[in-house]
C-alpha atoms as a PDB file:
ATOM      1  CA  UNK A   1     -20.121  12.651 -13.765  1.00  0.00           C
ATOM      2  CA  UNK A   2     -19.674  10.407 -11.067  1.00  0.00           C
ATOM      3  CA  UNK A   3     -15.908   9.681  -8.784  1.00  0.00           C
ATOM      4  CA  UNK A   4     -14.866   6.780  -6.494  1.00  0.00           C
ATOM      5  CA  UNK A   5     -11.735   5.603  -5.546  1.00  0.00           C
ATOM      6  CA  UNK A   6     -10.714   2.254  -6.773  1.00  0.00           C
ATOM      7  CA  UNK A   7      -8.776   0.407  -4.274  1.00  0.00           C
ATOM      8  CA  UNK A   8      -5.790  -0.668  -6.825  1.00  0.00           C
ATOM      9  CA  UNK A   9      -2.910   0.526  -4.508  1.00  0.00           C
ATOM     10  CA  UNK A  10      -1.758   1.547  -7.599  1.00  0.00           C
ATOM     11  CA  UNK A  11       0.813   4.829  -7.856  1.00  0.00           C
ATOM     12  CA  UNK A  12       0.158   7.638  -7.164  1.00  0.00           C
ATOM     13  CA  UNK A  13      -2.826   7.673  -4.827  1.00  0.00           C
ATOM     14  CA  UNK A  14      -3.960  10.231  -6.528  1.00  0.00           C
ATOM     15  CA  UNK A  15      -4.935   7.207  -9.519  1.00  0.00           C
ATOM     16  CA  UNK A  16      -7.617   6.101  -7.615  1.00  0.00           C
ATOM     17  CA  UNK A  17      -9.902   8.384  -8.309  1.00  0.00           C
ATOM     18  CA  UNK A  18     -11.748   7.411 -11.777  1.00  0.00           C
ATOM     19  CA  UNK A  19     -14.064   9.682 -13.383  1.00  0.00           C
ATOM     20  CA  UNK A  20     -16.656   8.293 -15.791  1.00  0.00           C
ATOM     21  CA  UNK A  21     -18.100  10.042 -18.658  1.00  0.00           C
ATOM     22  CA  UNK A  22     -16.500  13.170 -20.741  1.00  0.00           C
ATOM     23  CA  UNK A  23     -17.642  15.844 -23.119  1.00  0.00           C
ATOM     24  CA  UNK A  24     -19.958  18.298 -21.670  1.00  0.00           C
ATOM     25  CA  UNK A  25     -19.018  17.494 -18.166  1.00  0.00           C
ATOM     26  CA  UNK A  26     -19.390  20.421 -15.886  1.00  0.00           C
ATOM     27  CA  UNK A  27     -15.980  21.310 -14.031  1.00  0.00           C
ATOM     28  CA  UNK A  28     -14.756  19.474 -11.275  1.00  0.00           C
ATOM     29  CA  UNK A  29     -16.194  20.544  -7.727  1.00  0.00           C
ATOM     30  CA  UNK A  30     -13.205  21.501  -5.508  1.00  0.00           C
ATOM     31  CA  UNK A  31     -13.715  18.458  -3.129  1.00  0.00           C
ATOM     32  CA  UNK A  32     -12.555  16.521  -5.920  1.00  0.00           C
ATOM     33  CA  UNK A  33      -9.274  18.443  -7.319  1.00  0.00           C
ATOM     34  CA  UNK A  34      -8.256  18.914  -3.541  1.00  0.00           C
ATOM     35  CA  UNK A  35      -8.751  15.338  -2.453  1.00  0.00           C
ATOM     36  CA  UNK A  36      -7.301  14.125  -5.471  1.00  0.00           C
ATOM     37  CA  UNK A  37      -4.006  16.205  -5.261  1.00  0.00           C
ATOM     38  CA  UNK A  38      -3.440  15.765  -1.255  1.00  0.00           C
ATOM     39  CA  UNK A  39      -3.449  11.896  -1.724  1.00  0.00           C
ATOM     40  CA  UNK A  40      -1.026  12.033  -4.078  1.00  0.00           C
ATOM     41  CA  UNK A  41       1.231  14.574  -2.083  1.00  0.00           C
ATOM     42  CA  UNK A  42       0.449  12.187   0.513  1.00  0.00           C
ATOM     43  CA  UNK A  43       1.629   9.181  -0.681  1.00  0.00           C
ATOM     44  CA  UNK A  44       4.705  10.875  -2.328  1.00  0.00           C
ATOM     45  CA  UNK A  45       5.417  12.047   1.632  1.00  0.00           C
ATOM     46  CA  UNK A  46       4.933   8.719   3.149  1.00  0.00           C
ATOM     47  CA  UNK A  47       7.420   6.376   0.563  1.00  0.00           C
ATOM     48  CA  UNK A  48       9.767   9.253   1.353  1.00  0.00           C
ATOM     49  CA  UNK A  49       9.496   8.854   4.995  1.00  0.00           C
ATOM     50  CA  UNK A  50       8.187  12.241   5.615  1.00  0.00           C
ATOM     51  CA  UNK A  51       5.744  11.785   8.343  1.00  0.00           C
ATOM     52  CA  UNK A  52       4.665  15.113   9.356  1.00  0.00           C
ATOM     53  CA  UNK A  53       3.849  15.984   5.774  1.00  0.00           C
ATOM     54  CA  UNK A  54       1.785  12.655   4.922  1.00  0.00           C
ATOM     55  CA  UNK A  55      -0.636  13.097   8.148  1.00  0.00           C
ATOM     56  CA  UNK A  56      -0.992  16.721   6.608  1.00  0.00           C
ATOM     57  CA  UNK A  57      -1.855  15.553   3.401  1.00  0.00           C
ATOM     58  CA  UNK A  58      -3.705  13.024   3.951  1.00  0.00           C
ATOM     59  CA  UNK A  59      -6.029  15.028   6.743  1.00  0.00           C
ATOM     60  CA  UNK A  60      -6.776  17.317   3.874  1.00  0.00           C
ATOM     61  CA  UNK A  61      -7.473  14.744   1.505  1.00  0.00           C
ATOM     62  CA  UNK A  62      -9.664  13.267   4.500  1.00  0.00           C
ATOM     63  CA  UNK A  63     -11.148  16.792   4.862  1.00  0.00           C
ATOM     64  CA  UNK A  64     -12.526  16.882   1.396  1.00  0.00           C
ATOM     65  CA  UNK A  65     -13.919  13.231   0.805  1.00  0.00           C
ATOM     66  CA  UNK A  66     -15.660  13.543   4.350  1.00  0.00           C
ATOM     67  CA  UNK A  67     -17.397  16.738   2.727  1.00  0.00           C
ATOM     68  CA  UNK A  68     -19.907  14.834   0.482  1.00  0.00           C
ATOM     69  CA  UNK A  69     -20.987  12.983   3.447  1.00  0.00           C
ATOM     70  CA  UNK A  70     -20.247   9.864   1.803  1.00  0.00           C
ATOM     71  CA  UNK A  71     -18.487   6.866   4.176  1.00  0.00           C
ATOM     72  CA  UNK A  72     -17.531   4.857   1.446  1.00  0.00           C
ATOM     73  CA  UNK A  73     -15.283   7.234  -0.199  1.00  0.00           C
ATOM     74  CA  UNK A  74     -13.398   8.217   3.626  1.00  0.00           C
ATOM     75  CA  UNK A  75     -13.677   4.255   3.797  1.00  0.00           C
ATOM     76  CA  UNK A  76     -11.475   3.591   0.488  1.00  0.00           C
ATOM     77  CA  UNK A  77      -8.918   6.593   1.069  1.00  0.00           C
ATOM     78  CA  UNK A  78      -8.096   5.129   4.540  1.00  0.00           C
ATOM     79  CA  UNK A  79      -7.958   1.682   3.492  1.00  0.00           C
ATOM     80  CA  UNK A  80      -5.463   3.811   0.874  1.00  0.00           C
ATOM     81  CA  UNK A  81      -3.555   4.797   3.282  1.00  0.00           C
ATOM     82  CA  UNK A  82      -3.010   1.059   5.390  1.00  0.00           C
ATOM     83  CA  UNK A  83      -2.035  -0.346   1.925  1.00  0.00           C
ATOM     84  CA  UNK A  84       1.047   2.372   2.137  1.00  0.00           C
ATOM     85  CA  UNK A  85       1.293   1.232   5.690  1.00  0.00           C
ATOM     86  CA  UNK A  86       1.780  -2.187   4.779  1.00  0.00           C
ATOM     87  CA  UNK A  87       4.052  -1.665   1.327  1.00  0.00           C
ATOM     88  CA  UNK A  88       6.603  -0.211   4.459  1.00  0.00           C
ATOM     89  CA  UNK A  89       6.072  -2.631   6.908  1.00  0.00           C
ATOM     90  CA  UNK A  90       4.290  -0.545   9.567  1.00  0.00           C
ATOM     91  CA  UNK A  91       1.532  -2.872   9.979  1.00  0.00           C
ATOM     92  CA  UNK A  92      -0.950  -1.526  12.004  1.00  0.00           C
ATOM     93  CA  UNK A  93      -4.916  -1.729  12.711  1.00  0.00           C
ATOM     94  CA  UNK A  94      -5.754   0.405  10.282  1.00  0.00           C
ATOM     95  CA  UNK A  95      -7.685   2.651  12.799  1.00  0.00           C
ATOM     96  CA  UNK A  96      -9.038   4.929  10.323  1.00  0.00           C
ATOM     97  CA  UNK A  97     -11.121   1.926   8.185  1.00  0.00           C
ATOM     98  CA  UNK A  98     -12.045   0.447  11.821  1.00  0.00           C
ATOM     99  CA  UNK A  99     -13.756   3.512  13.065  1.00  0.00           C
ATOM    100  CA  UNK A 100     -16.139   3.595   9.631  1.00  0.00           C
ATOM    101  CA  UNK A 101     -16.238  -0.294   9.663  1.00  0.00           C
ATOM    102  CA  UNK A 102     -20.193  -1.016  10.102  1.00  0.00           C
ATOM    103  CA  UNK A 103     -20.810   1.251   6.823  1.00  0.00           C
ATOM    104  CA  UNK A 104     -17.572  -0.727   4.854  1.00  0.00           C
ATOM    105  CA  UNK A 105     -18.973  -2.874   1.475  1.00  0.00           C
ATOM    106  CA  UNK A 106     -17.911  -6.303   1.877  1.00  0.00           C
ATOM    107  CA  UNK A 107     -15.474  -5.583  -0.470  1.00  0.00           C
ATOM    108  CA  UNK A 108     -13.672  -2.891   1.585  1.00  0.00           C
ATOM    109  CA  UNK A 109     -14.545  -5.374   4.553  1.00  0.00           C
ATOM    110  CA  UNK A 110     -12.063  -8.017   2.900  1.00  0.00           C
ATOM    111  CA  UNK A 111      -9.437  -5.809   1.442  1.00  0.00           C
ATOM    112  CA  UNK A 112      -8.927  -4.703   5.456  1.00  0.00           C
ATOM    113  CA  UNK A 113      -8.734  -8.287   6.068  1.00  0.00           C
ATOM    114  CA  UNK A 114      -6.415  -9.374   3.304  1.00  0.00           C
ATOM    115  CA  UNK A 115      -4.407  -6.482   4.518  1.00  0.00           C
ATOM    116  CA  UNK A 116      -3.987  -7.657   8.065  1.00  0.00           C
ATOM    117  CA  UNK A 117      -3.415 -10.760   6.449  1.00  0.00           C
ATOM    118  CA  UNK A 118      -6.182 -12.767   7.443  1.00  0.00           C
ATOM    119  CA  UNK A 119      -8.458 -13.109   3.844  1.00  0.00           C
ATOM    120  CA  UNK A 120     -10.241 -15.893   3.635  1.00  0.00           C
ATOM    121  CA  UNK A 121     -10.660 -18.273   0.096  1.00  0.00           C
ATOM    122  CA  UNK A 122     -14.350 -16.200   0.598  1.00  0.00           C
ATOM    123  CA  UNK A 123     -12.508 -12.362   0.645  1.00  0.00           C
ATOM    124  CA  UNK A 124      -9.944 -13.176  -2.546  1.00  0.00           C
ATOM    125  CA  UNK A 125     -12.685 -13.427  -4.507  1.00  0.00           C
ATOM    126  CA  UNK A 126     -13.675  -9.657  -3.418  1.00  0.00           C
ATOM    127  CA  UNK A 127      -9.762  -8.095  -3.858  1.00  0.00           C
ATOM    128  CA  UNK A 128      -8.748  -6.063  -7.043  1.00  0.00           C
ATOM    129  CA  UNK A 129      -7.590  -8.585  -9.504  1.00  0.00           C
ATOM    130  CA  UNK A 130      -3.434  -8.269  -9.036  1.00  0.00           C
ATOM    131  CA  UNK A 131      -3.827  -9.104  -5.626  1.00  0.00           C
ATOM    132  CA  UNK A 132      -6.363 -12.115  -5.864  1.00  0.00           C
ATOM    133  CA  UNK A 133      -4.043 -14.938  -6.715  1.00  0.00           C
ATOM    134  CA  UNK A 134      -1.773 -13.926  -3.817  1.00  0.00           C
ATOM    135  CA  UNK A 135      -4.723 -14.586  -1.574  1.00  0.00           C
ATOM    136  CA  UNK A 136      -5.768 -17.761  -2.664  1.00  0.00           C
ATOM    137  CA  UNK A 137      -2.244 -19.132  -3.460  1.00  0.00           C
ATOM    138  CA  UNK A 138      -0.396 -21.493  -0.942  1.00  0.00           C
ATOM    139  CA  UNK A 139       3.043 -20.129  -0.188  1.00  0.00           C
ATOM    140  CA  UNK A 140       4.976 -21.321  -3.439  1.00  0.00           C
ATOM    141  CA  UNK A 141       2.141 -19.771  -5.409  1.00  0.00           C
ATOM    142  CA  UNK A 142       1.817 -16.566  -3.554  1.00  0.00           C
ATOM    143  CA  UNK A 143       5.427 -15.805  -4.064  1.00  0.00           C
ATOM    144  CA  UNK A 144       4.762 -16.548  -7.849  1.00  0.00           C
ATOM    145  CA  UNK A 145       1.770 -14.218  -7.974  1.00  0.00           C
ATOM    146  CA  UNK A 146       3.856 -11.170  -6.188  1.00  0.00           C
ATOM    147  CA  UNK A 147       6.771 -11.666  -8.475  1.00  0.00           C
ATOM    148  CA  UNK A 148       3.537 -11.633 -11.525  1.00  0.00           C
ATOM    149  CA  UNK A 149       2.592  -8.389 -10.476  1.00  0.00           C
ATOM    150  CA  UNK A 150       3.827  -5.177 -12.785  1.00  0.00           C
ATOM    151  CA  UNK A 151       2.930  -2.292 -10.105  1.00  0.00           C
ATOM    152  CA  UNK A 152       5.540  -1.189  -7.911  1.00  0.00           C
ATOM    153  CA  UNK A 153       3.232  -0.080  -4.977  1.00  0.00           C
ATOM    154  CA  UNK A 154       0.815  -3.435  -5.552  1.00  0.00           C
ATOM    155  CA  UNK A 155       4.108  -5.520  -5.510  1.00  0.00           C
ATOM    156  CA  UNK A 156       4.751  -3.928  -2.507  1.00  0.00           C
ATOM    157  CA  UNK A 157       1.734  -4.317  -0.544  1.00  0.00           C
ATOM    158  CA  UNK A 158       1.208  -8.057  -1.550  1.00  0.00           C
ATOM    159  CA  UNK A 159       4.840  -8.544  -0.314  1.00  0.00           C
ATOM    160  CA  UNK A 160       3.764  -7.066   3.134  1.00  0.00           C
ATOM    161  CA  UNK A 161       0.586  -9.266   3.171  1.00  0.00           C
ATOM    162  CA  UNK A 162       2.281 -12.382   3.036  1.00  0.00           C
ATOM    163  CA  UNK A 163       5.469 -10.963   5.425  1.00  0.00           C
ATOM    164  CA  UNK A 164       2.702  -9.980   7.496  1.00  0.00           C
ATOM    165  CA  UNK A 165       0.852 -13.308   7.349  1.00  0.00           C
ATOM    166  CA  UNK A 166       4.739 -15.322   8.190  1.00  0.00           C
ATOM    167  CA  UNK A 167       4.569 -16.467   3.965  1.00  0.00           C
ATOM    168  CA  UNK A 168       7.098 -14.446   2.575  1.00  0.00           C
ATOM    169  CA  UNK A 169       9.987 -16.351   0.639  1.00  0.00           C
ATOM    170  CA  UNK A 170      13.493 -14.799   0.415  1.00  0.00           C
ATOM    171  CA  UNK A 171      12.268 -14.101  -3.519  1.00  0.00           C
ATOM    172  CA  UNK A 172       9.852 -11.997  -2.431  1.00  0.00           C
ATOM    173  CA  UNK A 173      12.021 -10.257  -0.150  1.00  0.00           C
ATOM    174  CA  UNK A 174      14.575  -9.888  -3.102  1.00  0.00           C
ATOM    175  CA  UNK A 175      11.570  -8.435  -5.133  1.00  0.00           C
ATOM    176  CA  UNK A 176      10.125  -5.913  -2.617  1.00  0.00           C
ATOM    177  CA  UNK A 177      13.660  -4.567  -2.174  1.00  0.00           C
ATOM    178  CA  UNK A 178      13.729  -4.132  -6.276  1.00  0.00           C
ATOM    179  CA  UNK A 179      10.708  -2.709  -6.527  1.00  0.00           C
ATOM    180  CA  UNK A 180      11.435   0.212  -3.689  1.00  0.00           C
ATOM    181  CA  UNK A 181      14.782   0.728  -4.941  1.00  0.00           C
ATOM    182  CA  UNK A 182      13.715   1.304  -8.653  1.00  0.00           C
ATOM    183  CA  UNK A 183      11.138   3.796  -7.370  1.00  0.00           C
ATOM    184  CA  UNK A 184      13.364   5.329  -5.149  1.00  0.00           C
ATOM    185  CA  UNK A 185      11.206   4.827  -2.085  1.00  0.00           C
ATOM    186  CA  UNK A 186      13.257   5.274   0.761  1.00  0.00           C
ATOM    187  CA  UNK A 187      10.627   4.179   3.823  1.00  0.00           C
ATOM    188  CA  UNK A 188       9.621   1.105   2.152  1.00  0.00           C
ATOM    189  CA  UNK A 189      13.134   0.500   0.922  1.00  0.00           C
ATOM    190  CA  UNK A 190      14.700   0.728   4.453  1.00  0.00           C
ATOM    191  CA  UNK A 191      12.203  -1.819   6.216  1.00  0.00           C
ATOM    192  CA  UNK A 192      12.637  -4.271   3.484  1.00  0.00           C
ATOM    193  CA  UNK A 193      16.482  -4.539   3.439  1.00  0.00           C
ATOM    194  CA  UNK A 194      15.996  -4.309   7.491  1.00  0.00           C
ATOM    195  CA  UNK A 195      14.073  -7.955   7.065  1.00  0.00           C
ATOM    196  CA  UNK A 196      16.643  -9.332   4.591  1.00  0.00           C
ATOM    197  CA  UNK A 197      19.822  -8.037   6.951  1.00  0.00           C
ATOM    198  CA  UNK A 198      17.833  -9.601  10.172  1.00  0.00           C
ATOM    199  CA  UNK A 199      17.365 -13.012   7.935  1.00  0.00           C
ATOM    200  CA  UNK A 200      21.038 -13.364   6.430  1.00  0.00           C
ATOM    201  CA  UNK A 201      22.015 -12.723  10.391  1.00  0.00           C
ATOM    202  CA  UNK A 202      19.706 -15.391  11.295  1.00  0.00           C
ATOM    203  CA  UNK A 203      21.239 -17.962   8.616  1.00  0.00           C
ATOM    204  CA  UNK A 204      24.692 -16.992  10.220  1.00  0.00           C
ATOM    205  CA  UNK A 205      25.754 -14.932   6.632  1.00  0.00           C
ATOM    206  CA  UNK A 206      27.635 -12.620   8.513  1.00  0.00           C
ATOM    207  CA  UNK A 207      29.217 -11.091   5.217  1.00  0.00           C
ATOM    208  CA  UNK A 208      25.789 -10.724   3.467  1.00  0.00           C
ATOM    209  CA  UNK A 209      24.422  -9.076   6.798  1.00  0.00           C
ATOM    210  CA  UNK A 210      27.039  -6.739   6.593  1.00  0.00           C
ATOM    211  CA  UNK A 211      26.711  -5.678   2.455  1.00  0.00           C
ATOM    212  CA  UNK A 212      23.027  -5.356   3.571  1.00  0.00           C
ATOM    213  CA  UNK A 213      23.802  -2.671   6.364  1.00  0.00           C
ATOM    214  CA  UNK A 214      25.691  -0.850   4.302  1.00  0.00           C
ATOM    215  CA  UNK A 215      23.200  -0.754   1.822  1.00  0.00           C
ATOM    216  CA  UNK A 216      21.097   0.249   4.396  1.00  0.00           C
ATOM    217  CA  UNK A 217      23.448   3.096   5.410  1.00  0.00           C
ATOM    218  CA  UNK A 218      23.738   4.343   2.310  1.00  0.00           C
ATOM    219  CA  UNK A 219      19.732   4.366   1.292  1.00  0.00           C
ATOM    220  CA  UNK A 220      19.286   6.355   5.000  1.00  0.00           C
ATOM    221  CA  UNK A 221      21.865   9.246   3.989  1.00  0.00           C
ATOM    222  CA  UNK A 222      19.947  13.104   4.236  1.00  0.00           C
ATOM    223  CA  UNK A 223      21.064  15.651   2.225  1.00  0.00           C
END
């Protein structure tokens, strides 16, 4: 039996993981089980805007890949986590992917790059397949291919590319809101309508502004 983590950005996390062959498999070493659950918990944490439990998770998740000694799967679980970075708008270096970055594929090397939003024509070529044509689209295109995408947490991420990379049309906007709403993500959810109410002030749409901050208000409540 073999396991390594896809880099889909697909929900959960926890997805990632494929395992190949079946039947007479032996049972699942714990490394496996444990990594596989704290990503999910993980990402679950994050969308919900619960920091303190997401670093938890993840470390354990972390924990357990690092075990086999193998970079590439610490490598793909990091770039993992940037990918939920970027689906909220908390664009970062991805510190985690550029500590392990001499032993990266050049795969992983231009998924890092598409998500800083810097992949070359060269690096689309190397994405997973939803988020290819938003990487080799011009901006009309790239809005196209977002909208084109089915997965809530891959619409989100390509949405943060192109924000990220100054490309991103008020349509995608309007569909990165959707998408977070519908999955009731309330970190990713908050940052998005925060861009649309800091545009519609910007275009002088006072009244939109305002139905977006209450929106906003509403989406923040705690129980």
């Amino acid at each position: 039996m073999r396991i390594t983590l896809r880099l889909s950005t697909g929900a959960p996390l926890a997805a990632a993981f494929l395992l190949a062959g079946c039947g007479n498999n032996p049972p699942l070493p714990d490394w496996q089980m444990n990594a596989h659950s704290a990503l999910d918990r993980a990402q679950a944490a994050y969308m919900e805007g619960n920091a303190k439990v997401e670093v938890a998770e993840f470390s354990r998740a972390r924990a357990s890949l690092a075990s086999t000694g193998q970079p590439g799967l610490v490598i793909r679980a990091e770039l993992l986590r940037c990918a939920g970075h970027v689906a909220a708008l908390a664009f970062d270096d991805c510190p985690g992917f550029e500590q392990l970055r001499q032993d990266a594929s050049p795969a992983d090397r231009a998924y890092a790059a598409y998500l800083a939003g810097r992949a070359t024509a060269q690096d689309a070529a190397l994405l997973p397949p939803q988020h290819q044509p938003v990487a080799a689209a011009n901006e009309a295109g790239a809005a196209a291919a977002v909208q084109a995408i089915a997965d809530p947490l891959s619409k989100l991420v390509a949405s943060g590319v192109l924000l990220r990379a100054g490309r991103a049309s008020p349509p995608v906007l309007a569909g990165a809101v959707e998408a977070a709403s519908a999955q009731g993500w309330r970190r990713p959810l908050l940052a998005w309508l925060g861009v649309q109410a800091q545009r519609a002030e910007q275009a002088g749409d006072a009244q939109e502004a305002q139905r977006i901050r209450r929106r906003i208000a509403l989406a923040a409540e705690q129980p």
